[in-house]
C-alpha atoms as a PDB file:
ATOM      1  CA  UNK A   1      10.186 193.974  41.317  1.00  0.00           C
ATOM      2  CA  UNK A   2       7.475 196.273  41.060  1.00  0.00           C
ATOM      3  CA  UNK A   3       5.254 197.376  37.818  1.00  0.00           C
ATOM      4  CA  UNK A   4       3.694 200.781  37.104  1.00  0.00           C
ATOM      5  CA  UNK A   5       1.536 201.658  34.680  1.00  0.00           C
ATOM      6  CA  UNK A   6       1.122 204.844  33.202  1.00  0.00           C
ATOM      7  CA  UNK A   7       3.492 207.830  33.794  1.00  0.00           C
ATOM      8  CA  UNK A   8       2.756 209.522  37.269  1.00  0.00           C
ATOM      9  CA  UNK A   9       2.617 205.817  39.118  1.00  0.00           C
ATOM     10  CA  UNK A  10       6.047 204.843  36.978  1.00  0.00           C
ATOM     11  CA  UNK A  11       7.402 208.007  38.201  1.00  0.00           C
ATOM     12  CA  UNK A  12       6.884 207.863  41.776  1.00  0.00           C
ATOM     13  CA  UNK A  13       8.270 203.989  41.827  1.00  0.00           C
ATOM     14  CA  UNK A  14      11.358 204.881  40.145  1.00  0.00           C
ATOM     15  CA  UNK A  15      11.840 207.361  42.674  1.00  0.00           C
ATOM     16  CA  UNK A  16      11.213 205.692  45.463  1.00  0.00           C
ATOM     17  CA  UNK A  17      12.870 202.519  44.243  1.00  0.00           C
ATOM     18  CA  UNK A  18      16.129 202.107  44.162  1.00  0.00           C
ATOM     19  CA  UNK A  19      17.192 198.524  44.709  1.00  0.00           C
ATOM     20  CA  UNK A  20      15.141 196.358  42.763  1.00  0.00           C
ATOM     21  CA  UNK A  21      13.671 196.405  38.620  1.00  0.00           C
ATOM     22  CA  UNK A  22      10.935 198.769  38.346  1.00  0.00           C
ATOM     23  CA  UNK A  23       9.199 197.943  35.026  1.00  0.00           C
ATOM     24  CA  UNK A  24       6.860 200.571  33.509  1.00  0.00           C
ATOM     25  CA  UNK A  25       3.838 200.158  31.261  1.00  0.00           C
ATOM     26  CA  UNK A  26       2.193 202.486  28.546  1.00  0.00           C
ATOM     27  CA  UNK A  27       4.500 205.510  29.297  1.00  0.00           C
ATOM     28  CA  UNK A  28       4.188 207.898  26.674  1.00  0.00           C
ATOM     29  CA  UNK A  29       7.342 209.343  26.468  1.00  0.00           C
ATOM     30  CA  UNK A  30       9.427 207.967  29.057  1.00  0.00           C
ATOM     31  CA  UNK A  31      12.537 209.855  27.983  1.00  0.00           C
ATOM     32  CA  UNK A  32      10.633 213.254  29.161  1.00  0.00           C
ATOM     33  CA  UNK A  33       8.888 211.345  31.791  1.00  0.00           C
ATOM     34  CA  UNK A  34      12.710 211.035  33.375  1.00  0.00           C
ATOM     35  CA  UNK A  35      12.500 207.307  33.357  1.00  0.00           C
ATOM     36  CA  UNK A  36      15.468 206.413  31.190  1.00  0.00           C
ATOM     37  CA  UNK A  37      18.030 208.395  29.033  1.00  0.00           C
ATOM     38  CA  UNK A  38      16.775 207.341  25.527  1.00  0.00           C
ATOM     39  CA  UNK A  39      14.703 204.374  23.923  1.00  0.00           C
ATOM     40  CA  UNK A  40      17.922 202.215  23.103  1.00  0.00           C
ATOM     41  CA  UNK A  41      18.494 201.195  26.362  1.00  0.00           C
ATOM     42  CA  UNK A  42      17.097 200.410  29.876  1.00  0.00           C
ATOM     43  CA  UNK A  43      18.103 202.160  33.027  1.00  0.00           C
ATOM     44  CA  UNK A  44      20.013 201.085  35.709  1.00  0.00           C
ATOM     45  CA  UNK A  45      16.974 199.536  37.162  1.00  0.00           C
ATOM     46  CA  UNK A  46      13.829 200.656  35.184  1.00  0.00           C
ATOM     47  CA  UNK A  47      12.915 199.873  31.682  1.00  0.00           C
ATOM     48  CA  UNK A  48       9.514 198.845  30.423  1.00  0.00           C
ATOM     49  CA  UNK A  49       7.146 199.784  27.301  1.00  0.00           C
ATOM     50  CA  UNK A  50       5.980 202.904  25.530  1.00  0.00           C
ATOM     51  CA  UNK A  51       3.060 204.052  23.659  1.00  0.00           C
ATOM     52  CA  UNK A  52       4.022 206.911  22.217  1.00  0.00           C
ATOM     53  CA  UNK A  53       0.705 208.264  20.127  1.00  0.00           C
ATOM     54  CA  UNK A  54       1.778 208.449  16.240  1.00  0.00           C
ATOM     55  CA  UNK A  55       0.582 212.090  16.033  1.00  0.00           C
ATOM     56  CA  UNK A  56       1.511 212.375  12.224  1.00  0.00           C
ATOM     57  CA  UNK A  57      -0.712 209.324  10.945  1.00  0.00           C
ATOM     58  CA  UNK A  58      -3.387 210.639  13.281  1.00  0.00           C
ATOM     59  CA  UNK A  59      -3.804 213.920  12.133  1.00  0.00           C
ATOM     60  CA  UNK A  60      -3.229 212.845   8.468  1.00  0.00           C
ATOM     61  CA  UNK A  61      -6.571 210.743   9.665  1.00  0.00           C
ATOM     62  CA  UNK A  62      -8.541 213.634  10.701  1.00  0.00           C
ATOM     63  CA  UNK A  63      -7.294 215.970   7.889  1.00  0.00           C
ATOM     64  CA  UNK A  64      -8.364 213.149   5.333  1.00  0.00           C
ATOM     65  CA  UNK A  65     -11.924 213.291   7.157  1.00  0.00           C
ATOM     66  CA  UNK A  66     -12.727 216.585   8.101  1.00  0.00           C
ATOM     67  CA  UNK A  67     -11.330 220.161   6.388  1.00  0.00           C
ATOM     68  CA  UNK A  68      -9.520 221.378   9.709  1.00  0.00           C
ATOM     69  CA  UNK A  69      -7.789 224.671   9.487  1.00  0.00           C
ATOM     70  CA  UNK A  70      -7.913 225.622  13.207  1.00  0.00           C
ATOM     71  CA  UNK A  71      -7.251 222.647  15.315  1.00  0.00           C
ATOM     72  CA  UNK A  72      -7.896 222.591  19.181  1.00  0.00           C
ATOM     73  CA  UNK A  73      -5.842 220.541  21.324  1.00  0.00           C
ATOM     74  CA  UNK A  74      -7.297 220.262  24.734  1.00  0.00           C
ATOM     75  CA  UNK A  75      -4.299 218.124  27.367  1.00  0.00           C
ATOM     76  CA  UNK A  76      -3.450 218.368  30.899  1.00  0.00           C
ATOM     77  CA  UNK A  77      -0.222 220.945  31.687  1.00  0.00           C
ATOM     78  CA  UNK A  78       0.897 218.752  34.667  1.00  0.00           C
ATOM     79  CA  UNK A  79       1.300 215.689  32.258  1.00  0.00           C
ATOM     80  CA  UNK A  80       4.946 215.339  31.103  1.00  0.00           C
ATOM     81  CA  UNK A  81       3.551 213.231  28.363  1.00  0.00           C
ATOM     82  CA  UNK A  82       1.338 215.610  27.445  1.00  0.00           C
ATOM     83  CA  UNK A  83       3.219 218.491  27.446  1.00  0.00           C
ATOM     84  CA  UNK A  84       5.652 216.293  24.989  1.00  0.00           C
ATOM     85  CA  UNK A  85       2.657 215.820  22.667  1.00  0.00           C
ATOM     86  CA  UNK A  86       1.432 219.130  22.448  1.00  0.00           C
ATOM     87  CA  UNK A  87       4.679 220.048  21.200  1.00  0.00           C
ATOM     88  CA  UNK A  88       4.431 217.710  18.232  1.00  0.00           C
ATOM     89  CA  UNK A  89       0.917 218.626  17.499  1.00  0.00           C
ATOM     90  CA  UNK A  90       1.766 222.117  17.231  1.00  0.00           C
ATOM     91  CA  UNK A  91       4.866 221.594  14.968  1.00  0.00           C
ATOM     92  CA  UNK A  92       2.168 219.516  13.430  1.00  0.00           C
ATOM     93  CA  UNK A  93       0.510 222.213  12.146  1.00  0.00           C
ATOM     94  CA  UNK A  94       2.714 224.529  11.396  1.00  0.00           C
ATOM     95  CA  UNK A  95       3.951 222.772   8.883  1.00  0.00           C
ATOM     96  CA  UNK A  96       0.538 221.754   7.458  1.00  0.00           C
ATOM     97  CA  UNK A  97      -0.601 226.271   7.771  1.00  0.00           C
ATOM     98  CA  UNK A  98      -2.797 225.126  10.786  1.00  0.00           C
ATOM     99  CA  UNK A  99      -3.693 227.541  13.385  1.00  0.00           C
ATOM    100  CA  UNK A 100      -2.931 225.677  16.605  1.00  0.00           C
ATOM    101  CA  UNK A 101      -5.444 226.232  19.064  1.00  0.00           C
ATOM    102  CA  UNK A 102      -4.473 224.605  22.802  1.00  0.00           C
ATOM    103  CA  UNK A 103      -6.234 224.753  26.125  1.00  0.00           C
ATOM    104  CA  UNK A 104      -4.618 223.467  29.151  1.00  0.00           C
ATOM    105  CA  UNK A 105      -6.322 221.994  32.504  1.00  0.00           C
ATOM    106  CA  UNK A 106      -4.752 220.909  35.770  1.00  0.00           C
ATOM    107  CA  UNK A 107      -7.872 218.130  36.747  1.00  0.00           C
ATOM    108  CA  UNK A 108     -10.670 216.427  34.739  1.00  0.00           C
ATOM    109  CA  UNK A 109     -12.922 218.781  36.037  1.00  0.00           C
ATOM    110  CA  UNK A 110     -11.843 221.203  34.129  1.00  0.00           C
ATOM    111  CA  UNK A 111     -12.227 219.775  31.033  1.00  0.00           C
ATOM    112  CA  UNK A 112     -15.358 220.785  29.549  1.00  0.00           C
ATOM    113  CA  UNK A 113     -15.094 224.643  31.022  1.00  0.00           C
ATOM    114  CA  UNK A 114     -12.167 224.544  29.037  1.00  0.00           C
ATOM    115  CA  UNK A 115     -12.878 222.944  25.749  1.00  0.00           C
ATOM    116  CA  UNK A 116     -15.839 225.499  25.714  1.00  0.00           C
ATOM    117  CA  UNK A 117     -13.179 228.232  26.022  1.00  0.00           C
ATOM    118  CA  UNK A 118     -11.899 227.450  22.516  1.00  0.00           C
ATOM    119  CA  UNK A 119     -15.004 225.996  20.772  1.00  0.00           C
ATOM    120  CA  UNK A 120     -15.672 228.602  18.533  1.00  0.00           C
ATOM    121  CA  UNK A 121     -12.616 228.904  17.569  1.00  0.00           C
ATOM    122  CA  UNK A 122     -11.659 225.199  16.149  1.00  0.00           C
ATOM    123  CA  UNK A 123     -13.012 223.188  13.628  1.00  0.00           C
ATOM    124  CA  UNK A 124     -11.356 220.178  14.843  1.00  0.00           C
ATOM    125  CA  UNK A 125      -9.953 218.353  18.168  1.00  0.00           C
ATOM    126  CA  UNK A 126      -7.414 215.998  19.360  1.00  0.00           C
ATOM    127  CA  UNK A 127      -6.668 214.128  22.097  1.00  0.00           C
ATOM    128  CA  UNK A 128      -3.757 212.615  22.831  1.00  0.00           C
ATOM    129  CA  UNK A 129      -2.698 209.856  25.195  1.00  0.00           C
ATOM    130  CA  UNK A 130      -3.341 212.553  28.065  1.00  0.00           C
ATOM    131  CA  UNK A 131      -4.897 210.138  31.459  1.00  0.00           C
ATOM    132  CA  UNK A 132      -6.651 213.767  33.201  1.00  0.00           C
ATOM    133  CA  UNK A 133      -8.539 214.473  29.498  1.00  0.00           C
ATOM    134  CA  UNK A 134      -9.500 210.773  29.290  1.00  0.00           C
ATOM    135  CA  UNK A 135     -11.374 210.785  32.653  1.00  0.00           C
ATOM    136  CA  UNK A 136     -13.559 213.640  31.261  1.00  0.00           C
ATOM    137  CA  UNK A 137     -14.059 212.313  27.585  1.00  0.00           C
ATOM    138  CA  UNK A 138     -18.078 212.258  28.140  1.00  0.00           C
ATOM    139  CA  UNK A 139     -18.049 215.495  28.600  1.00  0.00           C
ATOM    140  CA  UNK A 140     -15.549 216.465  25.665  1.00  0.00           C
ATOM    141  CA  UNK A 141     -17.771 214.464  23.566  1.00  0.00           C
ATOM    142  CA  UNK A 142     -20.833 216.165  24.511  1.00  0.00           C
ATOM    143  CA  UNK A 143     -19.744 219.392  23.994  1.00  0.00           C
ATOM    144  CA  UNK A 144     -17.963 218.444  20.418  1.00  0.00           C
ATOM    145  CA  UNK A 145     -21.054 216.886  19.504  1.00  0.00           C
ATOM    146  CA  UNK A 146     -23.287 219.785  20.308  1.00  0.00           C
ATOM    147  CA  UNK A 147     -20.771 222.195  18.465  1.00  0.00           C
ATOM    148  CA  UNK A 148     -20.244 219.818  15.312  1.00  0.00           C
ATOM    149  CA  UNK A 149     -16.226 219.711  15.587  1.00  0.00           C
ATOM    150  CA  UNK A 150     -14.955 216.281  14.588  1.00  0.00           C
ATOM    151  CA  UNK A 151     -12.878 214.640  17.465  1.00  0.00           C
ATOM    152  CA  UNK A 152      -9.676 212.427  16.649  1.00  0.00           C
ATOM    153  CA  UNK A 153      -8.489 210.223  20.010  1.00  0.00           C
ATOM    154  CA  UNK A 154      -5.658 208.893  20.520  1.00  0.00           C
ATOM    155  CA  UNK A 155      -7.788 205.815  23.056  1.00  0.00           C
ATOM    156  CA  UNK A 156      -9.298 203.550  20.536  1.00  0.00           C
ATOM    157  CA  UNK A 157     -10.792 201.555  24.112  1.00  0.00           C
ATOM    158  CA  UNK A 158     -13.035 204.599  25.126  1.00  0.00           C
ATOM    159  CA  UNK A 159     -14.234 205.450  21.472  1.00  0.00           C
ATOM    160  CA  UNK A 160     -16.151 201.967  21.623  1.00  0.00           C
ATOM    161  CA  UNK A 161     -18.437 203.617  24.087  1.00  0.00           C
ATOM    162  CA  UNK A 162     -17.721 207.211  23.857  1.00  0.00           C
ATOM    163  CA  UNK A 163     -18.908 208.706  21.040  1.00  0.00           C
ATOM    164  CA  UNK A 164     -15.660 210.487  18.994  1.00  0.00           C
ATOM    165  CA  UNK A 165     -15.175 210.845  15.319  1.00  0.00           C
ATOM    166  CA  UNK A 166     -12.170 208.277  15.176  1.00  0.00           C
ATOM    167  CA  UNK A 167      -9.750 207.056  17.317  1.00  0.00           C
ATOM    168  CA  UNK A 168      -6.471 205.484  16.635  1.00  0.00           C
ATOM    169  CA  UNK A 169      -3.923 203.928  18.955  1.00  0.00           C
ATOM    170  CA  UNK A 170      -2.608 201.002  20.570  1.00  0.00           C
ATOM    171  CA  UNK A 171      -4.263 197.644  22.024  1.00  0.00           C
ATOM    172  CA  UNK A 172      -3.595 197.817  25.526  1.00  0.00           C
ATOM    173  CA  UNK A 173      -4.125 194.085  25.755  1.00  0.00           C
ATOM    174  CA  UNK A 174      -1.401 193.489  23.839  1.00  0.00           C
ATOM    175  CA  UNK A 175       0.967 196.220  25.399  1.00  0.00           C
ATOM    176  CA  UNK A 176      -0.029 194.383  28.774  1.00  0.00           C
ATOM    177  CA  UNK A 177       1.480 191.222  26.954  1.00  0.00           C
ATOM    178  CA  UNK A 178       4.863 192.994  26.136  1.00  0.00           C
ATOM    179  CA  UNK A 179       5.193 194.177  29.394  1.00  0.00           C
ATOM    180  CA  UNK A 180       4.355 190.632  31.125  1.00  0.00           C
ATOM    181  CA  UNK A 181       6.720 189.394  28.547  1.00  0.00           C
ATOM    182  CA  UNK A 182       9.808 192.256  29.846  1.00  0.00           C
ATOM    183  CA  UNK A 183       8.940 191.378  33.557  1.00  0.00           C
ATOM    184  CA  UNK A 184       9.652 187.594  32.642  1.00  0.00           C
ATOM    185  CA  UNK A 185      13.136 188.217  31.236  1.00  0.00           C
ATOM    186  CA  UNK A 186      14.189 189.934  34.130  1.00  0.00           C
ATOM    187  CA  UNK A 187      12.439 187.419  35.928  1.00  0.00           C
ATOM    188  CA  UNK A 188      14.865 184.907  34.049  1.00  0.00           C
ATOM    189  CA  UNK A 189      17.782 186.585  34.967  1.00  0.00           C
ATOM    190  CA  UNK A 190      17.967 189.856  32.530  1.00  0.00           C
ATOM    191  CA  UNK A 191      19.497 193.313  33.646  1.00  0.00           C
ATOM    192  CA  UNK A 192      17.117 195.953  33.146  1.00  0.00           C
ATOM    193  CA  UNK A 193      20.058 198.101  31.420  1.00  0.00           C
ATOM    194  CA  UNK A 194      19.933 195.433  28.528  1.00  0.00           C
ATOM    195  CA  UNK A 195      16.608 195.456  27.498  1.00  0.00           C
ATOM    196  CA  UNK A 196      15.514 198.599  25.887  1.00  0.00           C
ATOM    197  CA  UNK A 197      12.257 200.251  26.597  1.00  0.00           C
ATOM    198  CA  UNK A 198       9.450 198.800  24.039  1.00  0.00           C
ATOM    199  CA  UNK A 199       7.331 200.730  21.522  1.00  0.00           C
ATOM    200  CA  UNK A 200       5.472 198.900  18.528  1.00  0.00           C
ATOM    201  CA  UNK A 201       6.398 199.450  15.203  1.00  0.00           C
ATOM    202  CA  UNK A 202       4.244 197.115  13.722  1.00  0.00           C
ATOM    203  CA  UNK A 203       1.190 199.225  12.041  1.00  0.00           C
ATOM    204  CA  UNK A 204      -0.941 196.287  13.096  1.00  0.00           C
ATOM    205  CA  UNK A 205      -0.695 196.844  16.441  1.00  0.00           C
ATOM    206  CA  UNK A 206      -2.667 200.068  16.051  1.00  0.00           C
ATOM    207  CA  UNK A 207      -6.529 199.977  16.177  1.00  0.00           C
ATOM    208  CA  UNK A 208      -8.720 202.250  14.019  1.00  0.00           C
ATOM    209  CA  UNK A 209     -12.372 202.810  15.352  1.00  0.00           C
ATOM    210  CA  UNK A 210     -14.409 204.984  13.491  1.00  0.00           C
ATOM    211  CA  UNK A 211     -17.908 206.132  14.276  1.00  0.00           C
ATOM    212  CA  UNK A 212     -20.778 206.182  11.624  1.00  0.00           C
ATOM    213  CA  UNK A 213     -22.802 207.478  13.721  1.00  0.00           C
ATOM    214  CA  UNK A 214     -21.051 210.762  14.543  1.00  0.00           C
ATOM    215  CA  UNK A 215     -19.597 210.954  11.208  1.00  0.00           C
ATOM    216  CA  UNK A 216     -23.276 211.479  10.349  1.00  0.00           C
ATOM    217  CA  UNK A 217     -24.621 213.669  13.079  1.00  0.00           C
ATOM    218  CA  UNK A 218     -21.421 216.026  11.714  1.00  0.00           C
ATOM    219  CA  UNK A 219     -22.114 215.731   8.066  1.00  0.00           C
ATOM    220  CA  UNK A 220     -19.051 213.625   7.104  1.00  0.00           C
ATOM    221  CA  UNK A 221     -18.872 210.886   4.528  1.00  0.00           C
ATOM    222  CA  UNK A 222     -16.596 208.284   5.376  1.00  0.00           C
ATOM    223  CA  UNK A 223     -13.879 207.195   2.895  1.00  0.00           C
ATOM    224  CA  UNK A 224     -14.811 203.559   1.778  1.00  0.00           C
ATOM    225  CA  UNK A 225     -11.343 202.499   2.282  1.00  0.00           C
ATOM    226  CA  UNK A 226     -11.212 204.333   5.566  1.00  0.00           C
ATOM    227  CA  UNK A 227     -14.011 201.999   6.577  1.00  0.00           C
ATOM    228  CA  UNK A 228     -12.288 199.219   5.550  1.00  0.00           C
ATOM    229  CA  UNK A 229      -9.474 199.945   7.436  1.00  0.00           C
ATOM    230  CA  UNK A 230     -10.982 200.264  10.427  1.00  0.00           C
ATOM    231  CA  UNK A 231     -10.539 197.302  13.090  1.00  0.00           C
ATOM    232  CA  UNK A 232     -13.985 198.737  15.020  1.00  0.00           C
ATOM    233  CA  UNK A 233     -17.124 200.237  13.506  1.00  0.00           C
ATOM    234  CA  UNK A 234     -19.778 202.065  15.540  1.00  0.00           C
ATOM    235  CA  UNK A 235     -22.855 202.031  13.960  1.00  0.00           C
ATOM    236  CA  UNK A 236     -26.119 203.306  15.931  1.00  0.00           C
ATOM    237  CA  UNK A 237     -24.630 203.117  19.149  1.00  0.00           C
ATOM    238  CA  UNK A 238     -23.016 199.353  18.459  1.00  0.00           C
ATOM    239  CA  UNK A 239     -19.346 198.610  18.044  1.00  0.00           C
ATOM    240  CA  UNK A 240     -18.786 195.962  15.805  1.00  0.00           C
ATOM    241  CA  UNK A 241     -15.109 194.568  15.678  1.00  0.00           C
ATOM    242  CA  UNK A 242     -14.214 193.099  12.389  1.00  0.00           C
END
C-alpha cells in the first residue's frame, strides 16, 4: 500500500501504481485531480480523503467582514485543484455582482510579483487550498498588509503564524486520522472500490482563526459573534485556541 498526500504526490502514485491500494490524503478535488470517477465510490485501487475548501461559507466570511466589490484571487495554473477552485470563486461572484480579479503563477516565487500585479485593483483576497500560494504566504501577507486588502485563507494552520485576516478550513490532524482510519480498513481486508473517498460534513470539523490584530491594522471591527465563533484568536502576535 502506499499513501500520498496532497494532489501532485497522489497523482504520480496512482500512476505509477497499479497493483496495490494507493490511498490519498487532503486532495482537493480528486474527481478533477483524475483520481477516481466521483465521490460515491473508490477506484479500482485508489480512494482516500478530500478537503475540498467550502468556498461559499468562506466568502460569505469575508463579505460579512470587509465591503469587497473587486475580489483578487491569486492560485497556481498548474494546480488541478486550483484551477477547480478558481472556477467556483468566480461563479462566486458573479452571482454576488463581484468583479473577479485572478492572477495566476507557475512557482512560489512568483507569488508576490504577481499579487502586486492586481493590488490596486482588489479590495479583497482569497486563497484557496492552492500548496505553490501557501509556500509564499509571507510574502502575500506582507504585501496585503502594506496595501490594506483583507485576506481570507483557506489554511487555518498557517494563519496561526502568518498574519491573514481570517482563515477557515479543515484540521489536518484530524483529516490525518480519517485517512489512518481508511488505510486500516483496507488493511482489514476492504476493497478500495467500496469505500468512498472522504470529505467532512460536519461544520465542526472546520476551524475559524481570526486575527485582531490585522483586523485592526485594516480598520475592521470584528463581529462579536464572529469572535465567538472562532476556534483561534490572534491577538498581538499570540494565537490563543479556545
Amino acid at each position: 500500500m502506499a499513501v500520498g498526500i496532497a494532489t501532485p504526490t497522489a497523482q504520480a502514485l496512482v500512476n505509477q501504481i497499479k497493483d496495490r491500494p494507493v490511498v490519498f490524503s487532503v486532495v482537493t478535488d480528486p474527481v478533477a485531480a483524475g483520481l477516481v470517477d466521483s465521490m460515491s465510490a473508490g477506484g479500482a485501487n485508489v480512494t482516500g480523503t478530500s478537503d475540498m475548501t467550502p468556498v461559499a461559507e468562506q466568502l460569505d466570511l469575508l463579505l460579512a467582514m470587509a465591503p469587497v466589490k473587486r475580489l483578487g484571487h491569486l492560485y497556481s495554473s498548474g494546480e488541478a485543484n486550483s484551477v477547480a477552485i478558481a472556477a467556483l470563486v468566480k461563479n462566486y461572484c458573479e452571482a454576488k455582482g463581484i468583479e473577479f480579479v485572478e492572477a495566476t503563477i507557475t512557482n512560489s516565487s512568483e507569488a508576490k510579483s504577481a499579487l502586486l500585479a492586481i493590488a490596486d485593483r482588489i479590495d479583497g483576497l482569497y486563497l484557496g487550498n492552492d500548496n505553490t500560494v501557501f509556500s509564499a504566504l509571507a510574502a502575500v501577507s506582507e504585501v496585503t498588509l502594506s496595501k490594506k486588502i483583507p485576506l481570507m485563507s483557506a489554511d487555518p494552520s498557517s494563519a496561526e503564524t502568518i498574519p491573514v485576516l481570517a482563515a477557515l478550513g479543515y484540521d489536518y490532524y484530524q483529516m490525518g486520522r480519517a485517512t489512518g482510519e481508511i488505510v486500516v480498513k483496507i488493511l482489514d481486508g476492504a476493497k478500495t472500490k467500496d469505500i468512498p473517498p472522504f470529505l467532512p460534513t460536519d461544520p465542526a470539523a472546520l476551524v475559524l482563526v481570526l486575527n485582531k490584530d490585522v483586523a485592526a491594522a485594516l480598520g475592521l471591527e470584528l463581529d462579536p459573534a464572529l469572535l465567538e465563533r472562532a476556534r483561534i484568536l490572534v491577538e498581538n502576535g499570540v494565537a490563543v485556541k479556545k
